[in-house]
C-alpha atoms as a PDB file:
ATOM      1  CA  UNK A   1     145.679 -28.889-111.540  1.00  0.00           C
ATOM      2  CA  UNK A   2     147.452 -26.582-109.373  1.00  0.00           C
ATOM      3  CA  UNK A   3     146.756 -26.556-105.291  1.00  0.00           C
ATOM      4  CA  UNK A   4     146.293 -23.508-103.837  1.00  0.00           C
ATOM      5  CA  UNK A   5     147.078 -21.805-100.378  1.00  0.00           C
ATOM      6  CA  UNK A   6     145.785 -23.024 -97.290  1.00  0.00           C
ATOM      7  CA  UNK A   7     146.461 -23.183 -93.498  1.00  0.00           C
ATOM      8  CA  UNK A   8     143.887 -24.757 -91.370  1.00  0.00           C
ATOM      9  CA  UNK A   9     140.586 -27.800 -91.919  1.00  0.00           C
ATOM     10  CA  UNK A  10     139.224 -24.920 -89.510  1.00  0.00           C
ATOM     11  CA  UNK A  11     138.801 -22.242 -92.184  1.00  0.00           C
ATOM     12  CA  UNK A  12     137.199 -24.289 -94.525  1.00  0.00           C
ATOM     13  CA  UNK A  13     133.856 -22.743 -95.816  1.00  0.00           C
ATOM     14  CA  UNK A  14     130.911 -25.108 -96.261  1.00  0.00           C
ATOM     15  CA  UNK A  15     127.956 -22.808 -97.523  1.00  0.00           C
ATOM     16  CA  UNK A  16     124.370 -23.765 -96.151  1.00  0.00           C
ATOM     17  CA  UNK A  17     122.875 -20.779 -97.586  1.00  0.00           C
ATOM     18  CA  UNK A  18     123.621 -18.675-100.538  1.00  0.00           C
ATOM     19  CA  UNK A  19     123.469 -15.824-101.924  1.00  0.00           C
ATOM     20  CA  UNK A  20     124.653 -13.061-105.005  1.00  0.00           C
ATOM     21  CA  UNK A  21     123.818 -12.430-108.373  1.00  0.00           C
ATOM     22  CA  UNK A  22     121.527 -14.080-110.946  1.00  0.00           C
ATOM     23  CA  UNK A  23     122.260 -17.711-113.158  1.00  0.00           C
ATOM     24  CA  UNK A  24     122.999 -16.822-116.478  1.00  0.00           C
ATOM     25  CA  UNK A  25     119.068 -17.048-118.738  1.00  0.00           C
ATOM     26  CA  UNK A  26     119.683 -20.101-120.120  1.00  0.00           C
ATOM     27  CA  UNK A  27     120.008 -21.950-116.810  1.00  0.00           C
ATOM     28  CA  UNK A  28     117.100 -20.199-114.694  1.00  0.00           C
ATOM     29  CA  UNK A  29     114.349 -22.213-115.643  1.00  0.00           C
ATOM     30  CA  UNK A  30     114.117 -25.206-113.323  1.00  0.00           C
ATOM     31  CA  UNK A  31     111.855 -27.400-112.236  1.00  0.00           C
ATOM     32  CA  UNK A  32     112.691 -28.216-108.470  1.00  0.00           C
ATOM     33  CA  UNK A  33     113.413 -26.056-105.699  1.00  0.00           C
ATOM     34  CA  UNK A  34     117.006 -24.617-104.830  1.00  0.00           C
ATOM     35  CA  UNK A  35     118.807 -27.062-102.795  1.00  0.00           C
ATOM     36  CA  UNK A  36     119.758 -24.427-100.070  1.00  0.00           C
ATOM     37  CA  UNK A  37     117.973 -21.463 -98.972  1.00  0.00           C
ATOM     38  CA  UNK A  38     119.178 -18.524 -99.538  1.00  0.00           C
ATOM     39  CA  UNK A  39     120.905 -16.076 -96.718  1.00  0.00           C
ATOM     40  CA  UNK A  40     122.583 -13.271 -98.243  1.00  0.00           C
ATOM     41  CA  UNK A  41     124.388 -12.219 -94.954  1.00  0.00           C
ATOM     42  CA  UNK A  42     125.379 -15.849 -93.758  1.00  0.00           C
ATOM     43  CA  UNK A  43     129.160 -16.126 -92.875  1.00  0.00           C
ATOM     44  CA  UNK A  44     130.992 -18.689 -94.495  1.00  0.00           C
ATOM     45  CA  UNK A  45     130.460 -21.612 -91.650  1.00  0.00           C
ATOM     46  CA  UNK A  46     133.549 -24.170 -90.103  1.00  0.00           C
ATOM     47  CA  UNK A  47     133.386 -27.808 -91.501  1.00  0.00           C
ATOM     48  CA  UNK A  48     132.888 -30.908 -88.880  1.00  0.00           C
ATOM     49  CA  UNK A  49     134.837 -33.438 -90.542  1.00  0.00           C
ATOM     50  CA  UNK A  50     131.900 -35.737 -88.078  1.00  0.00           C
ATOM     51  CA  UNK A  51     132.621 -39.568 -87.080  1.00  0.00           C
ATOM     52  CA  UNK A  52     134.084 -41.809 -89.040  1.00  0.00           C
ATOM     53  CA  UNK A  53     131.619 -43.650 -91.547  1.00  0.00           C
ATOM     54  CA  UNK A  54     129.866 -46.140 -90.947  1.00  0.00           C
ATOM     55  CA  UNK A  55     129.899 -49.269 -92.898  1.00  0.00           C
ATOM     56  CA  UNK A  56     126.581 -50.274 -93.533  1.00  0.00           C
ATOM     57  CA  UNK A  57     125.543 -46.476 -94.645  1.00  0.00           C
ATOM     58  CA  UNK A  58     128.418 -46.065 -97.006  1.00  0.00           C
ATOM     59  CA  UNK A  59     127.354 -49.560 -98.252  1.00  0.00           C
ATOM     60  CA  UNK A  60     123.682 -48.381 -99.080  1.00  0.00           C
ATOM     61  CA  UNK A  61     125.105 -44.923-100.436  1.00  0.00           C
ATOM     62  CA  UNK A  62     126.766 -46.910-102.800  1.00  0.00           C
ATOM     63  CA  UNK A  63     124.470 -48.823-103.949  1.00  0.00           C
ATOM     64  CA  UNK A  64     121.991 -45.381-104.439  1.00  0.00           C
ATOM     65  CA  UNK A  65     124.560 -43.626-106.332  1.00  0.00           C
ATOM     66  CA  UNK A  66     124.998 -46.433-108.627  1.00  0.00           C
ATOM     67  CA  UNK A  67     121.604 -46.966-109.191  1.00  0.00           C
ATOM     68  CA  UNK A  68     121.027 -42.922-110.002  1.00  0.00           C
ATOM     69  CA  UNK A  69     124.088 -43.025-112.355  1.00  0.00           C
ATOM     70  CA  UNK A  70     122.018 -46.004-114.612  1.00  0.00           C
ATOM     71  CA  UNK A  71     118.325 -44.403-113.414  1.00  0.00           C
ATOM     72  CA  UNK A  72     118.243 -40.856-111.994  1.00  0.00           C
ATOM     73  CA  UNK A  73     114.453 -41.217-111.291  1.00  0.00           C
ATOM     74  CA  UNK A  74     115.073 -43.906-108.957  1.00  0.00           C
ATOM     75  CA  UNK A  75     116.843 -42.113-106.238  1.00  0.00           C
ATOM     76  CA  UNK A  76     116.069 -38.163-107.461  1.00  0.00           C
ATOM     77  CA  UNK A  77     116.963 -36.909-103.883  1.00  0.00           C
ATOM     78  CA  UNK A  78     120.064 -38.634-104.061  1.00  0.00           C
ATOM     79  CA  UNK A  79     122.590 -35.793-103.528  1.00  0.00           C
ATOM     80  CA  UNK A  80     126.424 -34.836-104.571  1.00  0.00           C
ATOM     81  CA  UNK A  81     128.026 -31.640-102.956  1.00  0.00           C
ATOM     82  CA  UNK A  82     131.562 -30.130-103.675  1.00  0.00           C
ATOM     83  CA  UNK A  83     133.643 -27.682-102.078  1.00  0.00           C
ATOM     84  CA  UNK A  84     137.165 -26.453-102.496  1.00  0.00           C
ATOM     85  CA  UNK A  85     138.841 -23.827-100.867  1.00  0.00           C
ATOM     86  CA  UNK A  86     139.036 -21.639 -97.828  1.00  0.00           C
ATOM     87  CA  UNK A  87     137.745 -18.077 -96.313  1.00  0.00           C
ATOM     88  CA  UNK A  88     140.847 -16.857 -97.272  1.00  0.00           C
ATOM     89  CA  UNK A  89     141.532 -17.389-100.499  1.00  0.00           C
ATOM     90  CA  UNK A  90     137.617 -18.364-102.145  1.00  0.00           C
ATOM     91  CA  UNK A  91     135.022 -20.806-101.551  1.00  0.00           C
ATOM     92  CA  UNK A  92     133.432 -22.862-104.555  1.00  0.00           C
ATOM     93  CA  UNK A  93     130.341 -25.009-103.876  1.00  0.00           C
ATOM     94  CA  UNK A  94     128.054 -26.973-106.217  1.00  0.00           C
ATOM     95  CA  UNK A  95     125.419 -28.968-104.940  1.00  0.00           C
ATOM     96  CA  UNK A  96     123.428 -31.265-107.272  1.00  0.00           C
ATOM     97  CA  UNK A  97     120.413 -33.799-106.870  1.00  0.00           C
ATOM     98  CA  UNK A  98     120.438 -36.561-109.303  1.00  0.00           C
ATOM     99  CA  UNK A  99     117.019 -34.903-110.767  1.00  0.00           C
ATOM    100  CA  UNK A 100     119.335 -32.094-111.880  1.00  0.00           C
ATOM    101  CA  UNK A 101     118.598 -29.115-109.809  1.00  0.00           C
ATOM    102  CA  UNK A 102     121.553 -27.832-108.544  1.00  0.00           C
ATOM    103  CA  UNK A 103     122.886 -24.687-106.551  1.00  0.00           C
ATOM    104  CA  UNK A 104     126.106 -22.610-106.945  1.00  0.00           C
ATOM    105  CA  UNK A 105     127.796 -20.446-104.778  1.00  0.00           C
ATOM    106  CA  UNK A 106     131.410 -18.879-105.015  1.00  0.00           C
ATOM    107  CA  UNK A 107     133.255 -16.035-103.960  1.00  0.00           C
ATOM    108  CA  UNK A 108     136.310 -16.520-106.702  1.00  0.00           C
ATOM    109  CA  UNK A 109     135.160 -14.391-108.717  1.00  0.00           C
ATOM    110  CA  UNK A 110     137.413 -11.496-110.082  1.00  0.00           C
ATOM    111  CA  UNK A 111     139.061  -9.618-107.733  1.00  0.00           C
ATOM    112  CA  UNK A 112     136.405 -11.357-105.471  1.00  0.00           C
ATOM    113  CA  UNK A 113     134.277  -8.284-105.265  1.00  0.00           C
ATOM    114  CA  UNK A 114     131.134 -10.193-104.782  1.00  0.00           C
ATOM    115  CA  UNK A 115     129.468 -13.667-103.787  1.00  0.00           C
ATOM    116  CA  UNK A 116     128.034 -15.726-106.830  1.00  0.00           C
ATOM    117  CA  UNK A 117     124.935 -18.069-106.587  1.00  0.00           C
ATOM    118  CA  UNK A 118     122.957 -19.375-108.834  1.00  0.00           C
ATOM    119  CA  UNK A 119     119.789 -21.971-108.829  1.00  0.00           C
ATOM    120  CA  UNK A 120     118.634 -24.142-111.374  1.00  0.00           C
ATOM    121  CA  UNK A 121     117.949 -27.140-113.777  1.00  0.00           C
ATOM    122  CA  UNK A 122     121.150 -28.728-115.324  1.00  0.00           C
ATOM    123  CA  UNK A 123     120.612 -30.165-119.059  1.00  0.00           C
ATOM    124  CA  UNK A 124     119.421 -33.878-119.068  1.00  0.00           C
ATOM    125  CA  UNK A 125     123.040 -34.485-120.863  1.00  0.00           C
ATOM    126  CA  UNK A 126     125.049 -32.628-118.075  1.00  0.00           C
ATOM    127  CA  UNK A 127     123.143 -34.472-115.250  1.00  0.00           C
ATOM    128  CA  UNK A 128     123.918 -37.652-116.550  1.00  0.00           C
ATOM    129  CA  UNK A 129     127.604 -36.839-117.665  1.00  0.00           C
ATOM    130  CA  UNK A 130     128.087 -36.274-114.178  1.00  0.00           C
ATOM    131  CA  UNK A 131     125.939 -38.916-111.746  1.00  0.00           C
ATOM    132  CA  UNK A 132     128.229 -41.412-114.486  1.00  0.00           C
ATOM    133  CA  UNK A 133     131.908 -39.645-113.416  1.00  0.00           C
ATOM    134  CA  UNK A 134     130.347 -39.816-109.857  1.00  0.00           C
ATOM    135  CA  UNK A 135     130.107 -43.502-109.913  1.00  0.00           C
ATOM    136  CA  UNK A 136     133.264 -43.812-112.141  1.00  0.00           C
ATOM    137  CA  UNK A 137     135.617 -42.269-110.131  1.00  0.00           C
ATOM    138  CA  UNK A 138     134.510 -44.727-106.975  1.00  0.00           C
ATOM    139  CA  UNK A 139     134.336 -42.211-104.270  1.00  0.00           C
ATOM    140  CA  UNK A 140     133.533 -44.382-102.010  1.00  0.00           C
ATOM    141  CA  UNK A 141     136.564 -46.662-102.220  1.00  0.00           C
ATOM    142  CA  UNK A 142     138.814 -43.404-101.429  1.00  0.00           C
ATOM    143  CA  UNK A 143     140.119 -42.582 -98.151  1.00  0.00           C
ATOM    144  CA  UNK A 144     140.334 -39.359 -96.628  1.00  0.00           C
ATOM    145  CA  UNK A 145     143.519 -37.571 -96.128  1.00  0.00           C
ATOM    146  CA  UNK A 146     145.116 -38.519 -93.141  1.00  0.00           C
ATOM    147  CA  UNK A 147     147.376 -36.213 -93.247  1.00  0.00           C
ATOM    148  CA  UNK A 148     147.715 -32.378 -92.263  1.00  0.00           C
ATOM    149  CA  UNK A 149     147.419 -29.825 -95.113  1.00  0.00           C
ATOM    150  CA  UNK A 150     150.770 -28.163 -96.811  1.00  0.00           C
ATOM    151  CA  UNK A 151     151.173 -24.250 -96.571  1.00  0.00           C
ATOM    152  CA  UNK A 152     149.975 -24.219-100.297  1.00  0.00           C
ATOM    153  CA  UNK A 153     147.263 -26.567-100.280  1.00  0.00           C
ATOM    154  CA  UNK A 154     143.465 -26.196 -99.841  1.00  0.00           C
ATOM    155  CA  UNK A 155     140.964 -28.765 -98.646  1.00  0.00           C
ATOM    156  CA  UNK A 156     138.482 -30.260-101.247  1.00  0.00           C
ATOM    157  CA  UNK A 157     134.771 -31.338 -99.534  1.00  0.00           C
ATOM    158  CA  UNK A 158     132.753 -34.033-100.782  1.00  0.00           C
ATOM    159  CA  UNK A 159     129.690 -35.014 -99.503  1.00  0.00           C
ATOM    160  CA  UNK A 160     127.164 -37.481-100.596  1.00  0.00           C
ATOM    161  CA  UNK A 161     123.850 -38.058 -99.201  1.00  0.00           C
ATOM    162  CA  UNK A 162     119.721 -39.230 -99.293  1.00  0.00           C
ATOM    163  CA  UNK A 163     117.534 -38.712 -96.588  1.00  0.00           C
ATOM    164  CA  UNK A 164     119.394 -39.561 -93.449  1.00  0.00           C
ATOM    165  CA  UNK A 165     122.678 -41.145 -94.963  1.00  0.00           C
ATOM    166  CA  UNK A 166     125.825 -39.553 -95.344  1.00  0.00           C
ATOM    167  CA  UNK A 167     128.932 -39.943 -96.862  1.00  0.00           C
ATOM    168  CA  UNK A 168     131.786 -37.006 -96.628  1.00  0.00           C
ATOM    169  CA  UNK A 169     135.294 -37.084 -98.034  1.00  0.00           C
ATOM    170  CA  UNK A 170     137.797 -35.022 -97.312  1.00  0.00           C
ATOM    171  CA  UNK A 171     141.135 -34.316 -98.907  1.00  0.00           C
ATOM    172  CA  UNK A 172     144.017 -32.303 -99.162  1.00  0.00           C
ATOM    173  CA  UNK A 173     144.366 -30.428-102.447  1.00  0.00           C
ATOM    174  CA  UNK A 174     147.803 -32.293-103.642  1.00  0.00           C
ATOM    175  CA  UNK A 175     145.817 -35.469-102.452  1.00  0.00           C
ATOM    176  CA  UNK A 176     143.530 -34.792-105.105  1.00  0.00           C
ATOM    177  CA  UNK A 177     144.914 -33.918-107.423  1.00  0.00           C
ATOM    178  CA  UNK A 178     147.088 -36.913-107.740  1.00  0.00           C
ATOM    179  CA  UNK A 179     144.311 -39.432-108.349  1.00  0.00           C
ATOM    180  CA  UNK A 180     143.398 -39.619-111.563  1.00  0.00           C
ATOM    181  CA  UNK A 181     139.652 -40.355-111.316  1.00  0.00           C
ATOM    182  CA  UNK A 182     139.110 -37.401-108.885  1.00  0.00           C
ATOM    183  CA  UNK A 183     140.548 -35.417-111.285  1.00  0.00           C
ATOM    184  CA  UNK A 184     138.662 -36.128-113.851  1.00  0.00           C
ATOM    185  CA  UNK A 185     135.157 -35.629-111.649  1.00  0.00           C
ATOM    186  CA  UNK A 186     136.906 -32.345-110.617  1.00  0.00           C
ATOM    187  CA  UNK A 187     137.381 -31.344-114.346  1.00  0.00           C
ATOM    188  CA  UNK A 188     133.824 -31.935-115.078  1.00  0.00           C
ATOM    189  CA  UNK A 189     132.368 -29.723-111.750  1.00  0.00           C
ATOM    190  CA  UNK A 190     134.599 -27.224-112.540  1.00  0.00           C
ATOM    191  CA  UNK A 191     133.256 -27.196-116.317  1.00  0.00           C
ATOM    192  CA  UNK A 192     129.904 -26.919-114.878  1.00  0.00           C
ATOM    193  CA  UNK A 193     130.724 -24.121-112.566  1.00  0.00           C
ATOM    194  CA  UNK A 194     132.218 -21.782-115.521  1.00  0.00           C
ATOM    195  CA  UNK A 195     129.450 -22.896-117.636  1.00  0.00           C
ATOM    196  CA  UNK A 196     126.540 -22.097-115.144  1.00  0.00           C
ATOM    197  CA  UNK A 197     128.260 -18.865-113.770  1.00  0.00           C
ATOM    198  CA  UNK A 198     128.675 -17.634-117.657  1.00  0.00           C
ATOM    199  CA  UNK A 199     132.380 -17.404-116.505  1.00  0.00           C
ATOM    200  CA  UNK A 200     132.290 -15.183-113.742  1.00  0.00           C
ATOM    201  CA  UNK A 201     133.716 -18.109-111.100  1.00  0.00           C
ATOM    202  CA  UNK A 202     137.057 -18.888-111.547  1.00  0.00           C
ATOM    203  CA  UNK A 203     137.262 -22.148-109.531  1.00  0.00           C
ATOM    204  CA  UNK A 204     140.660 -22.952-107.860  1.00  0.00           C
ATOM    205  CA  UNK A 205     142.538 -26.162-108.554  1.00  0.00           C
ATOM    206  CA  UNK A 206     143.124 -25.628-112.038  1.00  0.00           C
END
């Protein structure tokens, strides 16, 4: 993968709502709500990094994601989010629940012209391909980037939570891209993301 540009945490766009054209047909269908609203005029919004995590939540987080990865039906609300880039230069984001409905939005799209978003059902097979890289690449043993970000990198977002518990990690784009097993869990959202957008996101990093 190859970072891109980036110059402050501050710019970083974490969509709540979204917005833009239609999924592709074959991914429309779905049996669960959208897992944001959607705001067509909402700005892209600054990202709290928020206190440091706590112990005993990232403990129980854990434990839930591991237990979706072997079960999905046994934690469905258990969510995964990832972001990468900046106002600037794009926004990806690609929420999933470990029942499978997801929600896309992106704004690197060709000659970003206009927002992406799309809502649906992911395929049984794609759901589970990716709650088992979740739990493989061991998010939860990684660290944030201490670190401030390079001229040329962007920030990469993730966040994973159910019900009240949270878990966010943060890292600079060279940061990720030198571990191994984030790279691999970023090669399989950013599969997804051309898959589900029928190619019109081109997601940064790669």
């Amino acid at each position: 993968m190859v970072a891109h540009r980036c110059r402050a945490w501050a710019i970083v766009g974490l969509i709540v709502g979204c917005s833009g054209r239609r999924a592709p047909p074959a991914h429309e269908d779905h049996a669960r709500a959208p897992l944001a609203a959607v705001d067509a005029g909402a700005p892209l919004a600054a990202v709290d990094a928020g206190a440091p995590q706590d112990p005993a939540t990232t403990a129980g987080l854990r434990a839930i994601a591991e237990r979706a990865a072997r079960d999905p039906a046994a934690y469905p609300d258990f969510r995964f989010s990832y972001e990468r880039g900046h106002a600037l230069w794009g926004v990806t984001r690609f929420e999933v629940s470990a029942a499978g409905a997801y929600a896309l939005e992106s704004d690197e799209t060709a000659g970003r012209r206009r927002r992406f978003h799309a809502a649906g059902q992911l395929r049984p097979r794609d759901r589970d391909s990716l709650l088992a890289a979740i739990r493989a690449a061991r998010l939860f043993d990684m660290a944030s980037s201490s670190r401030r970000l390079g001229d040329d990198e962007e920030p990469v977002i993730v966040v994973m939570s159910h019900g009240t518990m949270t878990h966010r990690l943060m890292l600079c784009g060279e940061d990720a891209d030198a571990n191994p097993r984030f790279d691999r869990l970023e090669s399989l959202v950013q599969e997804l993301v051309r898959q589900l957008s029928g190619g019109a996101v081109r997601p940064s990093g790669q």
